[in-house]
C-alpha atoms as a PDB file:
ATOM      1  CA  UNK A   1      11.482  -0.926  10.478  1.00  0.00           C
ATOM      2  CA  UNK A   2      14.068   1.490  11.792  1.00  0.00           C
ATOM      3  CA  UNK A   3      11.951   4.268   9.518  1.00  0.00           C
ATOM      4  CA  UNK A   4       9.407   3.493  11.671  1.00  0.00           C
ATOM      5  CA  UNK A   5       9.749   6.826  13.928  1.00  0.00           C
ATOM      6  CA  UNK A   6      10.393   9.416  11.240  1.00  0.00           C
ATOM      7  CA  UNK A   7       7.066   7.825   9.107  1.00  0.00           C
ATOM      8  CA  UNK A   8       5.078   8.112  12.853  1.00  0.00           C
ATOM      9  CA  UNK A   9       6.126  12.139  13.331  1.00  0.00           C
ATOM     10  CA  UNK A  10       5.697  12.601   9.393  1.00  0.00           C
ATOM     11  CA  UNK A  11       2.291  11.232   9.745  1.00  0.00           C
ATOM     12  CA  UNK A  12       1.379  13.121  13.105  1.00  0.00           C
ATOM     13  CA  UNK A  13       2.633  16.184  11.203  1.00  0.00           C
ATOM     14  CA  UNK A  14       0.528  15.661   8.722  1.00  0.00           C
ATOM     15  CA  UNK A  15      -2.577  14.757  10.745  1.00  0.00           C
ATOM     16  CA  UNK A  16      -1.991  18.353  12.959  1.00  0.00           C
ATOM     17  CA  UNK A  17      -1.402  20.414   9.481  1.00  0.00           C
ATOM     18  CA  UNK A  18      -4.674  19.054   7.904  1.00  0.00           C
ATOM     19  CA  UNK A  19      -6.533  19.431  11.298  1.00  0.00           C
ATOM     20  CA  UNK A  20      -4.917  23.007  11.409  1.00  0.00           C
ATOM     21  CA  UNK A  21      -5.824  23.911   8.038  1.00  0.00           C
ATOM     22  CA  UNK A  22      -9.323  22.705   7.437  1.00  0.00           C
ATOM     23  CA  UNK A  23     -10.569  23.929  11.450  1.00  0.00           C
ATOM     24  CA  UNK A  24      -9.150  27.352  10.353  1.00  0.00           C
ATOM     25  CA  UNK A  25     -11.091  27.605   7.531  1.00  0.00           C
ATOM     26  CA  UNK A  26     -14.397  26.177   9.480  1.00  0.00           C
ATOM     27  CA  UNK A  27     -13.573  29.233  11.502  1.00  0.00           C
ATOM     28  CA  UNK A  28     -13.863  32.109   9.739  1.00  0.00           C
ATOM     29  CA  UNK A  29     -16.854  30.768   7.415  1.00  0.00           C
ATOM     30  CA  UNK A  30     -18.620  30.629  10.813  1.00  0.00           C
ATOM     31  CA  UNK A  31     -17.726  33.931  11.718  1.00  0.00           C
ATOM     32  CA  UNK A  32     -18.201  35.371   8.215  1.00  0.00           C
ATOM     33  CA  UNK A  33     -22.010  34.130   8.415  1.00  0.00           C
ATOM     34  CA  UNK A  34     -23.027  36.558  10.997  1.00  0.00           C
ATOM     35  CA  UNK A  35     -20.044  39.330  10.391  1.00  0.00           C
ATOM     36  CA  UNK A  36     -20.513  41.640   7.138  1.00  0.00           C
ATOM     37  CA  UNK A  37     -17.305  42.443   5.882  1.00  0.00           C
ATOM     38  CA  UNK A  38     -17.564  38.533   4.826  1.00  0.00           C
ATOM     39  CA  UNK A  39     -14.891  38.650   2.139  1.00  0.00           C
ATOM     40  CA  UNK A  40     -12.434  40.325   4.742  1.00  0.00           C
ATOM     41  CA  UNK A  41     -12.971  37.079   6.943  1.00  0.00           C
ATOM     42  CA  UNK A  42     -12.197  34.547   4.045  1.00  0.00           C
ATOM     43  CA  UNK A  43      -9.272  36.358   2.665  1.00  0.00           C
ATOM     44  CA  UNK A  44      -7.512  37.188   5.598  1.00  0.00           C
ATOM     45  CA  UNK A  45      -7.769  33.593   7.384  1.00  0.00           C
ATOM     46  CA  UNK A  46      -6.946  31.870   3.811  1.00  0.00           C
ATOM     47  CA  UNK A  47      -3.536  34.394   3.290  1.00  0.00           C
ATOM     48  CA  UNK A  48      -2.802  33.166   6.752  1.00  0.00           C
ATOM     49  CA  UNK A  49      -3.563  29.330   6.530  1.00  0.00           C
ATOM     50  CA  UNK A  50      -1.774  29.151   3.485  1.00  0.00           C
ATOM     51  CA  UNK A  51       1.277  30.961   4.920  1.00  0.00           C
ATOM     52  CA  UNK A  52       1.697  28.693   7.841  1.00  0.00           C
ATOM     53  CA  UNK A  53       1.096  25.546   5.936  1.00  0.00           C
ATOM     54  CA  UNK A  54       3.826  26.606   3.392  1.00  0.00           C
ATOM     55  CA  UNK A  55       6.039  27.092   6.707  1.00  0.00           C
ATOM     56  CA  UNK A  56       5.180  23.745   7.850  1.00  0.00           C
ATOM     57  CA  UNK A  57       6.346  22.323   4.227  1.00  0.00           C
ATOM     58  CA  UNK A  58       9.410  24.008   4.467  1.00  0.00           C
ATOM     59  CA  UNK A  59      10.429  23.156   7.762  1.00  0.00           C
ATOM     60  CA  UNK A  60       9.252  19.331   6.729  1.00  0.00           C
ATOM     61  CA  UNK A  61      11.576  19.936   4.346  1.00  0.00           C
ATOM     62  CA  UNK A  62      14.672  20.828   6.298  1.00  0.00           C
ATOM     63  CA  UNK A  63      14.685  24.354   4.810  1.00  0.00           C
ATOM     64  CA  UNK A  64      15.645  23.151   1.234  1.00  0.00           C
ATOM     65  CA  UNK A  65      13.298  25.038  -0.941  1.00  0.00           C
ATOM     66  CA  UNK A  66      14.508  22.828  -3.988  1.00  0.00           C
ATOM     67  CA  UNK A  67      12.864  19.573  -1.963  1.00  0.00           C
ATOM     68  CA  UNK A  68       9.782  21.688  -1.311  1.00  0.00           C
ATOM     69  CA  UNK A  69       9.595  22.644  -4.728  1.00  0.00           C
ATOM     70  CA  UNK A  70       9.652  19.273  -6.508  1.00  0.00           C
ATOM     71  CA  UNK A  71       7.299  17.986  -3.774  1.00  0.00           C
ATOM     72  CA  UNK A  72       4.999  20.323  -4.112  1.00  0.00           C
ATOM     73  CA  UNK A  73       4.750  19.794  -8.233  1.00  0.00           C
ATOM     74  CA  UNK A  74       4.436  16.470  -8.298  1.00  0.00           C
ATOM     75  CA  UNK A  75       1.870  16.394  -5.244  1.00  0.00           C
ATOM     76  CA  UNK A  76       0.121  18.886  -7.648  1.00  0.00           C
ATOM     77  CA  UNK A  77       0.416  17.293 -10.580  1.00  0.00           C
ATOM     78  CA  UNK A  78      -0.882  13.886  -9.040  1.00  0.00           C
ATOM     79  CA  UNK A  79      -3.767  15.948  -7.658  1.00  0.00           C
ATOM     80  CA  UNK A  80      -5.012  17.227 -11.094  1.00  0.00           C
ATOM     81  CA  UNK A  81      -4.656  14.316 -12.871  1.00  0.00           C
ATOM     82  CA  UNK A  82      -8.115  12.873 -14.154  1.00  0.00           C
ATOM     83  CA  UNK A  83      -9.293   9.155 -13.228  1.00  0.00           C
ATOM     84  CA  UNK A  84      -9.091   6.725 -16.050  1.00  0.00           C
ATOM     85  CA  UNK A  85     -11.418   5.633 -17.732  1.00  0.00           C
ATOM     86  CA  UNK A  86     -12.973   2.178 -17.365  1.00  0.00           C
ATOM     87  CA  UNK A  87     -11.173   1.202 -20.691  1.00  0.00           C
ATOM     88  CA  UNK A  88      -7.588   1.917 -18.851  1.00  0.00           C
ATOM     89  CA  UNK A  89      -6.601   4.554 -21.829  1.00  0.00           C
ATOM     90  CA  UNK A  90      -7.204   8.453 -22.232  1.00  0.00           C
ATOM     91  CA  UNK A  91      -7.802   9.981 -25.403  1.00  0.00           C
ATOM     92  CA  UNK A  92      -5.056  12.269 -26.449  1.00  0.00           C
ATOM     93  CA  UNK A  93      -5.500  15.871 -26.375  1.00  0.00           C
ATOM     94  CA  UNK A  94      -7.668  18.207 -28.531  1.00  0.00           C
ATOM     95  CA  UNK A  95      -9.516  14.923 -29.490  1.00  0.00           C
ATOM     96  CA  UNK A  96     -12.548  13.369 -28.082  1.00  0.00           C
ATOM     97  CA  UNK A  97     -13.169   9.764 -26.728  1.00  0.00           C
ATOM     98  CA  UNK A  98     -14.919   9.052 -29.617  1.00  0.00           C
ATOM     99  CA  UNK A  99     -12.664   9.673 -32.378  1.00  0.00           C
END
């Protein structure tokens, strides 16, 4: 349990980032509603969301871009993975389930 106080600020981190992230982006779609350069709104606040969250990652990460790096491709990697199906197998590729 002596963990216990990096997992708490790793987890509060994580909480403010997410919180950060997804209240910026309620943000400008609010403001883009009534505004009409619409696109401007979206891809402005997006360049600048994702900026600071890849700051946050690399100061999570100490400032080694290598860490950040392999973090980031397997959290991406888990993220695009399909489910399974109920059989617990998936068809290889280029073939379909049933053949």
């Amino acid at each position: 349990m002596h963990d216990f106080p990096a997992r708490a600020l790793a987890l509060s981190e994580g909480l403010f980032l997410g919180a950060f992230f997804f209240g910026a982006l309620w943000w400008p779609v609010h403001c883009a509603l009534s505004s009409s350069p619409a696109g401007r709104w979206l891809e402005g606040t997006l360049l600048a969301r994702t900026t600071f969250a890849f700051a946050e990652f690399y100061g999570a990460a100490g400032g080694d871009w290598q860490l950040m790096l392999v973090i980031g491709s397997s959290a991406l990697r888990t993220a695009r993975m399909p489910p399974r199906p109920p059989g617990g197998h998936r068809p290889s590729p280029g073939r379909s389930a049933a053949g």
